[in-house]
C-alpha atoms as a PDB file:
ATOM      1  CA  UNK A   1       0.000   0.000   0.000  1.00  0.00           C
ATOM      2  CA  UNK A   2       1.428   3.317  -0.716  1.00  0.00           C
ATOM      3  CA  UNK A   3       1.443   6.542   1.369  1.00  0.00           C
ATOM      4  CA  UNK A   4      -1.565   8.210  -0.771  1.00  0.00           C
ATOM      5  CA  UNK A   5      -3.273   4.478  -0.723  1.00  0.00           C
ATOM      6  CA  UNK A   6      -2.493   4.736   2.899  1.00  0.00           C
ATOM      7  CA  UNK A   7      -4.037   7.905   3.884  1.00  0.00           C
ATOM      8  CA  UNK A   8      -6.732   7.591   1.254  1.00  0.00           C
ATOM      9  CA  UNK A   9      -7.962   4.403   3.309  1.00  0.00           C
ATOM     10  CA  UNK A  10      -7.135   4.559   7.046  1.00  0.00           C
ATOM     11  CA  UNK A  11     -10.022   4.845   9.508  1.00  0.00           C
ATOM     12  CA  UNK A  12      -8.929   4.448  12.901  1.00  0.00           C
ATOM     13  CA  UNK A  13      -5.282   5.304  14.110  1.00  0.00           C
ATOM     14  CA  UNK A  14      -3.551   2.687  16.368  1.00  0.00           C
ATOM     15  CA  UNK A  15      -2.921   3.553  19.855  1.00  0.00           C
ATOM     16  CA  UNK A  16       0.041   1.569  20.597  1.00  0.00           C
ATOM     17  CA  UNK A  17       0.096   1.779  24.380  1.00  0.00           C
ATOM     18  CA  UNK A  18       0.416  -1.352  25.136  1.00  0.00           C
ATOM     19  CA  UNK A  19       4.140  -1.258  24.120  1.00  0.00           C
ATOM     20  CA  UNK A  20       5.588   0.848  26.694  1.00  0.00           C
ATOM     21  CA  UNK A  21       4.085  -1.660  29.347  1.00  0.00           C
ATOM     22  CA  UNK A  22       5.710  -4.382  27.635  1.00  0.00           C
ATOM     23  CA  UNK A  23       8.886  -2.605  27.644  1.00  0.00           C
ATOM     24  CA  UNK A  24       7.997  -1.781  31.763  1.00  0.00           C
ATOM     25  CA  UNK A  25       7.839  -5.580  32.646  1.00  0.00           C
ATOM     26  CA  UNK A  26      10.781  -6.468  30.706  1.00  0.00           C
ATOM     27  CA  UNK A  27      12.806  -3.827  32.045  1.00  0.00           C
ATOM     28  CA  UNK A  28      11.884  -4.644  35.797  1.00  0.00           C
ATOM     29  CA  UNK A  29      12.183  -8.307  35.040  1.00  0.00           C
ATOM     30  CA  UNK A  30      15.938  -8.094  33.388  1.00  0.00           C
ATOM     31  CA  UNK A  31      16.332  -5.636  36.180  1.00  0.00           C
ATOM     32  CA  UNK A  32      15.481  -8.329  39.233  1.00  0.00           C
ATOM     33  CA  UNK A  33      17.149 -11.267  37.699  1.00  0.00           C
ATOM     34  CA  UNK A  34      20.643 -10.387  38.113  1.00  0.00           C
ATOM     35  CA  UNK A  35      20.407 -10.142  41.666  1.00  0.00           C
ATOM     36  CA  UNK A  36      18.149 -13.366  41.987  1.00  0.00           C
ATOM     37  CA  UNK A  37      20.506 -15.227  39.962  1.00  0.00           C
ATOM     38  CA  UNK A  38      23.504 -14.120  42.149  1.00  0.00           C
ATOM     39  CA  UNK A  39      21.332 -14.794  45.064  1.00  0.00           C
ATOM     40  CA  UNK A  40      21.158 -18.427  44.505  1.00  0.00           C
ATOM     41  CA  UNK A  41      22.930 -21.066  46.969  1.00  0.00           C
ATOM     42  CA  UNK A  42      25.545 -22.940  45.416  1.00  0.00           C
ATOM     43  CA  UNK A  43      24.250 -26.156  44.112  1.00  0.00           C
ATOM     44  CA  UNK A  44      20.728 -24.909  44.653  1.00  0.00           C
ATOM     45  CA  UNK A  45      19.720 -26.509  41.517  1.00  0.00           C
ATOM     46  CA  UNK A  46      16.189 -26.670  42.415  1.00  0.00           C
ATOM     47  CA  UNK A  47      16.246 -22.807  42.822  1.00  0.00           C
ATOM     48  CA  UNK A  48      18.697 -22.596  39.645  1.00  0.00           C
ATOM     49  CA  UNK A  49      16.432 -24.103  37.334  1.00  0.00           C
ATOM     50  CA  UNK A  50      12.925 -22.090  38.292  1.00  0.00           C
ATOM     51  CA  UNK A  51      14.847 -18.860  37.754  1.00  0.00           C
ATOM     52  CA  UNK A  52      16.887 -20.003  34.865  1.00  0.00           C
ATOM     53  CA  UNK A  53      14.164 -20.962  33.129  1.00  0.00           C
ATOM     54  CA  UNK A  54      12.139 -17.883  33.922  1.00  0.00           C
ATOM     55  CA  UNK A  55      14.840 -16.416  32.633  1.00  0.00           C
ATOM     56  CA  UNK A  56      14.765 -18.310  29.240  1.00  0.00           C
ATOM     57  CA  UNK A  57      10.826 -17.883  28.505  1.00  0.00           C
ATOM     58  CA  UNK A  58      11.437 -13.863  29.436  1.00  0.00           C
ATOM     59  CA  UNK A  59      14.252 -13.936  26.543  1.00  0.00           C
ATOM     60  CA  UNK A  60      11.968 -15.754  24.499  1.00  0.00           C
ATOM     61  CA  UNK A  61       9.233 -13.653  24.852  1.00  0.00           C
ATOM     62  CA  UNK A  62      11.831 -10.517  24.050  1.00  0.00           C
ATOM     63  CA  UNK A  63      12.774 -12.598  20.653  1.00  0.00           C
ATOM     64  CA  UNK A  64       9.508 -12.761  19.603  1.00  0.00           C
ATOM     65  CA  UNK A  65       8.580  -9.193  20.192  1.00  0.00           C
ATOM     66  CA  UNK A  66      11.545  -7.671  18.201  1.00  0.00           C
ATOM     67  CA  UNK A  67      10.871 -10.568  15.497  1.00  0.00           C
ATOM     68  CA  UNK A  68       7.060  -8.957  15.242  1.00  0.00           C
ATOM     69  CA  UNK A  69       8.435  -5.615  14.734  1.00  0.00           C
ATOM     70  CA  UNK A  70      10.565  -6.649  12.144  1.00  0.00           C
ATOM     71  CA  UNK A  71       8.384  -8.074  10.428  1.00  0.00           C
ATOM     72  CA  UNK A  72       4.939  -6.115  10.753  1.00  0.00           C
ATOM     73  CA  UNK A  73       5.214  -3.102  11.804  1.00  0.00           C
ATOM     74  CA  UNK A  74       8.804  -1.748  10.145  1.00  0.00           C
ATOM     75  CA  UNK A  75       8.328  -2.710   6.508  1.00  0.00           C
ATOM     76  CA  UNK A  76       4.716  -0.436   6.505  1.00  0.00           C
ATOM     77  CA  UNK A  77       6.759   2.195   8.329  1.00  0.00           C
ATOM     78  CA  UNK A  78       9.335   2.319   5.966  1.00  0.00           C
ATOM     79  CA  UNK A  79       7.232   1.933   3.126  1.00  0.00           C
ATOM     80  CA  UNK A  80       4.783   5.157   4.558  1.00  0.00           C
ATOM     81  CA  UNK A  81       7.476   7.001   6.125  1.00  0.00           C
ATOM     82  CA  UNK A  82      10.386   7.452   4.254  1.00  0.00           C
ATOM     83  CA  UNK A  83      11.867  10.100   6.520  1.00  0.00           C
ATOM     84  CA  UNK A  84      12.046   7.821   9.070  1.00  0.00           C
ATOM     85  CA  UNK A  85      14.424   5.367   7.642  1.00  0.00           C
ATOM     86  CA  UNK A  86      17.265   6.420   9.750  1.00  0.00           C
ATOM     87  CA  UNK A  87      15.075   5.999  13.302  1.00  0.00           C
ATOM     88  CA  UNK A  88      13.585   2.108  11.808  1.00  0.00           C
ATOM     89  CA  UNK A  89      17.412   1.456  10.981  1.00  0.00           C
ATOM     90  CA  UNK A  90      18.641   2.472  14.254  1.00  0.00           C
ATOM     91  CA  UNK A  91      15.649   0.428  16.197  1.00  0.00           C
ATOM     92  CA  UNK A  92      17.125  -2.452  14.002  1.00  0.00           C
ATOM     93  CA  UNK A  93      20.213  -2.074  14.582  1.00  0.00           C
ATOM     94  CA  UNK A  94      19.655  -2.205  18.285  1.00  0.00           C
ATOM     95  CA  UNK A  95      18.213  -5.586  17.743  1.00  0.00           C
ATOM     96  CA  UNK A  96      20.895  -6.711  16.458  1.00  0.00           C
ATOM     97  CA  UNK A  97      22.702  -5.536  19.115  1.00  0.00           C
ATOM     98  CA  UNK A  98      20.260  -7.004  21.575  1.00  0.00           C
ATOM     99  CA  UNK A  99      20.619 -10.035  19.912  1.00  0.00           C
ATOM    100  CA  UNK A 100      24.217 -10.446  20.197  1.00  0.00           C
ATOM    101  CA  UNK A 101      23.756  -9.583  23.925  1.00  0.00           C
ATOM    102  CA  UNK A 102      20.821 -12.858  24.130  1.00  0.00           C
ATOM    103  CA  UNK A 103      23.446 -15.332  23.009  1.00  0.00           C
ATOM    104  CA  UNK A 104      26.478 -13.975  25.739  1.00  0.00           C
ATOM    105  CA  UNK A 105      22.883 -14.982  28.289  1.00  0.00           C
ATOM    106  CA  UNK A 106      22.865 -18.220  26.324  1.00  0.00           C
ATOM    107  CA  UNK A 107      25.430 -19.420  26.594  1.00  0.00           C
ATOM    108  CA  UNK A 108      26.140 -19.573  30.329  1.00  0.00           C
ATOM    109  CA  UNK A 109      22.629 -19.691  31.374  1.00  0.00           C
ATOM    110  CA  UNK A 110      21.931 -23.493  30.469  1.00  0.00           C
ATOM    111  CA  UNK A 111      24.772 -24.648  32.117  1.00  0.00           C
ATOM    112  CA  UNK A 112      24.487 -22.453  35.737  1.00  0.00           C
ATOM    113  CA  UNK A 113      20.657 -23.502  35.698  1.00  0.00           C
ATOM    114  CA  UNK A 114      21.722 -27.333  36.221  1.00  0.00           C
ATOM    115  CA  UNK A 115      23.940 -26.665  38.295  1.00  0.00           C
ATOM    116  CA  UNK A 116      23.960 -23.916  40.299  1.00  0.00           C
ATOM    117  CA  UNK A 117      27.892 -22.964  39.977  1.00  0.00           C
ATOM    118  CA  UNK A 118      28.842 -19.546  41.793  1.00  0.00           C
ATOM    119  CA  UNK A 119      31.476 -18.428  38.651  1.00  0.00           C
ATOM    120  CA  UNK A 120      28.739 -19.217  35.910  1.00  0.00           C
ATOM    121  CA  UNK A 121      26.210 -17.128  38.219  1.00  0.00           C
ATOM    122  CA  UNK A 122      28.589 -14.056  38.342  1.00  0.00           C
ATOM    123  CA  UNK A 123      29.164 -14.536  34.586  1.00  0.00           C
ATOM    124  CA  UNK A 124      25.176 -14.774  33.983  1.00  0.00           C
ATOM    125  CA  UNK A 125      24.347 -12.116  35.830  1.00  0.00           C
ATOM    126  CA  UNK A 126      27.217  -9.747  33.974  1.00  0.00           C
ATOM    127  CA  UNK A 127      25.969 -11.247  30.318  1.00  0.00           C
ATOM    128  CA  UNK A 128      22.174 -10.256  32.056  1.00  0.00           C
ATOM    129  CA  UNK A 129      23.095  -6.854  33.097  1.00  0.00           C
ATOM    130  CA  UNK A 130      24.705  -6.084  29.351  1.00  0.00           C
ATOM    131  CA  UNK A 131      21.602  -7.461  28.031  1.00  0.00           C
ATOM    132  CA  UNK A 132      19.309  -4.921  29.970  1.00  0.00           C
ATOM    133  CA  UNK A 133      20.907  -1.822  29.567  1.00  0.00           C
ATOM    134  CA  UNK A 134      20.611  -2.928  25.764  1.00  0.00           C
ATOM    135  CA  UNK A 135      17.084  -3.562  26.047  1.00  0.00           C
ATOM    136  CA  UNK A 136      16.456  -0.302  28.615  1.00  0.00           C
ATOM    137  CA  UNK A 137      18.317   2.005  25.544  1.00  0.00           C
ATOM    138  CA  UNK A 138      16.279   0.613  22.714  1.00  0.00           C
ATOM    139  CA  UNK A 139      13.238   0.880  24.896  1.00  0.00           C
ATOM    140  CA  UNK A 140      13.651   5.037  25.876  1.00  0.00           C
ATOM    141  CA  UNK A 141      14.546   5.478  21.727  1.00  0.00           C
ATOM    142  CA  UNK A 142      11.553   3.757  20.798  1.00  0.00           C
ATOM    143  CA  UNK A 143       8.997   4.931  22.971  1.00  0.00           C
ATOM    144  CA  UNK A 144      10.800   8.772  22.052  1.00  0.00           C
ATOM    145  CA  UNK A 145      11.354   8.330  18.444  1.00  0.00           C
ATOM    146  CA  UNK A 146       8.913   5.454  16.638  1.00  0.00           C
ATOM    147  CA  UNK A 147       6.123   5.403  18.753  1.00  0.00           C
ATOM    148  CA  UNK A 148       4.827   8.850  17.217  1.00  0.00           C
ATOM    149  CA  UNK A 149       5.538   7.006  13.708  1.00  0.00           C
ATOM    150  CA  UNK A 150       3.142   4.166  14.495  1.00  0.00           C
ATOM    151  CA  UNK A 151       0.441   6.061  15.853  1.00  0.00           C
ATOM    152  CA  UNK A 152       0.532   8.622  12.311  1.00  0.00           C
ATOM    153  CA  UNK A 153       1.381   5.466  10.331  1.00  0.00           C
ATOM    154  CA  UNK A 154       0.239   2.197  11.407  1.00  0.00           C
ATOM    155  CA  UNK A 155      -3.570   1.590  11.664  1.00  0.00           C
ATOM    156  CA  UNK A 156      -5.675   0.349  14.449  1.00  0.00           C
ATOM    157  CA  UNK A 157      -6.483  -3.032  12.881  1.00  0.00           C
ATOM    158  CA  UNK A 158      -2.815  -3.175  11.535  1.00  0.00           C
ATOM    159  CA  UNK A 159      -1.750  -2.609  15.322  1.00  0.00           C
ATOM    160  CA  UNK A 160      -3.998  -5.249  15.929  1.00  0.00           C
ATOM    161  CA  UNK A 161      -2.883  -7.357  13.996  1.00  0.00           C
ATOM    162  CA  UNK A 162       0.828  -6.616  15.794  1.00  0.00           C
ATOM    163  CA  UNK A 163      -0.634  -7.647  18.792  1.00  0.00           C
ATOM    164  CA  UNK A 164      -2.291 -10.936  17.379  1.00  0.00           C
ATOM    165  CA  UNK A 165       1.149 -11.712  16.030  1.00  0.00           C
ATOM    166  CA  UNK A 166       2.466 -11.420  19.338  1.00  0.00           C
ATOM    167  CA  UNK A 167       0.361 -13.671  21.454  1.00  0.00           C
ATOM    168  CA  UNK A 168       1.049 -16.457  18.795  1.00  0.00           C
ATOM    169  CA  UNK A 169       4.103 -16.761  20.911  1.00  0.00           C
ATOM    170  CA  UNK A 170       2.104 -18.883  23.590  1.00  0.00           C
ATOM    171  CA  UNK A 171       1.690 -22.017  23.317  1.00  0.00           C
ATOM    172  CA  UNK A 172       0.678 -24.861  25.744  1.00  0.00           C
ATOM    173  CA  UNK A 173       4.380 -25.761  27.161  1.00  0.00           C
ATOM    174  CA  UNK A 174       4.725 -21.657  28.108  1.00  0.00           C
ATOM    175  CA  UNK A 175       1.091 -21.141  28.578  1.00  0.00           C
ATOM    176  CA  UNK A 176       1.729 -20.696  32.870  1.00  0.00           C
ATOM    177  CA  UNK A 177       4.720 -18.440  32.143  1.00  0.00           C
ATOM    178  CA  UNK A 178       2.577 -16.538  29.924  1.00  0.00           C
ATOM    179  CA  UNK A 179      -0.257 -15.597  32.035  1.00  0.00           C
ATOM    180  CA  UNK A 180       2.048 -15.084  34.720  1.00  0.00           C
ATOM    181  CA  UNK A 181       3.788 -12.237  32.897  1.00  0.00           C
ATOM    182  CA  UNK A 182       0.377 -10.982  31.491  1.00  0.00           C
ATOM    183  CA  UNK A 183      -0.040 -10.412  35.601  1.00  0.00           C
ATOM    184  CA  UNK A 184       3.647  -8.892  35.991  1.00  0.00           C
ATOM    185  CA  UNK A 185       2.167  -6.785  32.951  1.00  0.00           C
ATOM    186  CA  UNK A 186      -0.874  -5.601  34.311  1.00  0.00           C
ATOM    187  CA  UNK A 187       0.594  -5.475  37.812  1.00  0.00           C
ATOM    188  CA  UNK A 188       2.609  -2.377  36.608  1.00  0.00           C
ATOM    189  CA  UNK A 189      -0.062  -0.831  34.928  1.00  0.00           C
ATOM    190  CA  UNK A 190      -2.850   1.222  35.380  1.00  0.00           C
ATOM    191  CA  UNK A 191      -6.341   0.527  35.654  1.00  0.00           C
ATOM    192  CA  UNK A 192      -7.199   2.374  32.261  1.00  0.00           C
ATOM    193  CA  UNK A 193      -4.099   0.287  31.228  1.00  0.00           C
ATOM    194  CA  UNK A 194      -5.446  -2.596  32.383  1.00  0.00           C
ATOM    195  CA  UNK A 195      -8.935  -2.308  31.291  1.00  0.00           C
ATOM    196  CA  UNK A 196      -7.395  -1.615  27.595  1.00  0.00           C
ATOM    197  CA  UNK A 197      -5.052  -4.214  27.292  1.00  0.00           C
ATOM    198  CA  UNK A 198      -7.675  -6.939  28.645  1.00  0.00           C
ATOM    199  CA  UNK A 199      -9.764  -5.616  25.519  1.00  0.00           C
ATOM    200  CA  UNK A 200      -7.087  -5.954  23.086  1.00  0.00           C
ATOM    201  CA  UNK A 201      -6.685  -9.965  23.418  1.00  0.00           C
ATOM    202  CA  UNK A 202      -8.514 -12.522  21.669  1.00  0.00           C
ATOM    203  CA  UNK A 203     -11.832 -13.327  23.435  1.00  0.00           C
ATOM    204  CA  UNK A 204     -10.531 -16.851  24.525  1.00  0.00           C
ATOM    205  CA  UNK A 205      -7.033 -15.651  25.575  1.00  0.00           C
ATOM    206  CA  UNK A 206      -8.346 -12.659  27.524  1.00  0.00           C
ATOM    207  CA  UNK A 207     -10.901 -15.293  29.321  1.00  0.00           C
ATOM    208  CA  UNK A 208      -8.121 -17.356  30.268  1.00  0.00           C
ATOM    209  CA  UNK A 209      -5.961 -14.247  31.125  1.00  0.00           C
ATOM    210  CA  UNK A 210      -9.253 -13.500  33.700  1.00  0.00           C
ATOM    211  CA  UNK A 211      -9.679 -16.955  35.385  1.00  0.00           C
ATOM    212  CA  UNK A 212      -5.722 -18.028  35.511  1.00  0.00           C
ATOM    213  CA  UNK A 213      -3.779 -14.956  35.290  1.00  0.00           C
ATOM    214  CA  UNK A 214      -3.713 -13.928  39.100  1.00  0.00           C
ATOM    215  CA  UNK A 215      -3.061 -17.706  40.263  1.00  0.00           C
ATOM    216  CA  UNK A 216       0.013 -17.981  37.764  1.00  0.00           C
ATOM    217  CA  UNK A 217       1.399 -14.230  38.795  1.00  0.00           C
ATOM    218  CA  UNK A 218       1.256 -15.214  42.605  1.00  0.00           C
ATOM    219  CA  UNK A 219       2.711 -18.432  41.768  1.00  0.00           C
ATOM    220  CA  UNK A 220       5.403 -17.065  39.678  1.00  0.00           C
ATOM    221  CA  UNK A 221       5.798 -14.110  42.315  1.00  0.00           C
ATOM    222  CA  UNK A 222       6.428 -16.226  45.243  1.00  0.00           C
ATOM    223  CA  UNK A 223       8.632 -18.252  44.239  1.00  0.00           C
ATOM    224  CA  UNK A 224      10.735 -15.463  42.539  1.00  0.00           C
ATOM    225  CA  UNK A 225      10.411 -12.833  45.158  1.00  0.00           C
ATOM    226  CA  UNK A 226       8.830 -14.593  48.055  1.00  0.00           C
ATOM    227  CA  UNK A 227       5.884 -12.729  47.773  1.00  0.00           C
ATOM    228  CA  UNK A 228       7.718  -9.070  47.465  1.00  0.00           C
ATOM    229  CA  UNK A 229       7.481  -8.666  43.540  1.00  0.00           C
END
């Protein structure tokens, strides 16, 4: 679609708030985990392997969001914007970047999650710590500098469709870790927040987001923070 197609046929604008609380719970998340991970008894490996695979589904999860972007949202931007080529090629490039930073995490976190080792737990938590402030400078330049490009640019039911692509990521195996970071999520957000992001899921997700999502947060929450996060 070109940029006269575009604005000849867009309706509704997108509203894409629902990215800067993703980029909240990731932030906080990456945040915590150092300091869990370094917290960890030697040889704990019943404690290792809860957080480590936490851990691993949160990275996962941070794959898959950057892969949606690539692939939805920055090919209409670039296509509609033109001026913004050299914002989309910096948000890309800090993928890459954030990439490089995912495999330092993996590959040390495997191995300290069975067993537990004090040096691989320093040398986690270091890889973790690069990874975040990464992820915490890509996060400020795109909530500053493409945000305002998908709300001119991107449509509601294109946004929508961003969002669908997104919760494709769940699947039965990650289904628990999934609702409980849909209640890390909404746990950081507002009500409005929470009221709109409910309404943006799938009728069947954002049922089973209703009836599961607080046992799997307090689940997830306890045994991560005793209760505290």
């Amino acid at each position: 679609m070109s940029t006269k197609e575009y604005r000849n046929e867009r309706s509704i604008p997108s509203d894409p708030f629902q990215m800067a609380m993703i980029h909240r719970t990731f932030h906080r998340e990456f945040d915590n985990l150092s300091g869990l991970i370094r917290a960890v008894a030697p040889g704990d490996t019943h404690e290792s392997r809860f957080i480590g695979n936490y851990l691993g589904n949160m990275i996962s999860l941070l794959h898959h969001h950057h892969v949606a972007e690539d692939e939805v949202l920055w090919p209409r931007l670039r296509d509609r914007a033109p001026s913004s080529d050299n914002a989309l090629q910096r948000a890309q490039d800090e993928h890459a970047a954030i990439a490089e930073a995912i495999d330092k995490v993996e590959a040390i976190r495997p191995s300290w999650t069975r067993c537990s080792e004090p040096r691989l737990a320093e040398q986690l938590s270091t890889a973790l710590e690069e990874l975040s402030a990464h992820a915490d400078e890509h996060f400020a330049y795109e909530e500053l500098n493409v945000l305002s490009l998908i709300r001119q640019y991107i449509t509601g039911e294109e946004w929508q469709a961003f969002i669908d692509r997104g919760t494709a990521y769940i699947k039965p195996k990650n289904l628990w870790f999934s609702l409980a970071y849909a209640g890390f999520l909404l746990g950081d957000a507002t009500p409005d927040e929470q009221r709109r992001f409910l309404a943006s899921l799938p009728i069947a997700l954002r049922t089973v987001v209703k009836t599961l999502g607080g046992l799997a947060h307090a689940s997830y929450r306890t045994k991560l923070y005793g209760g505290r996060g």
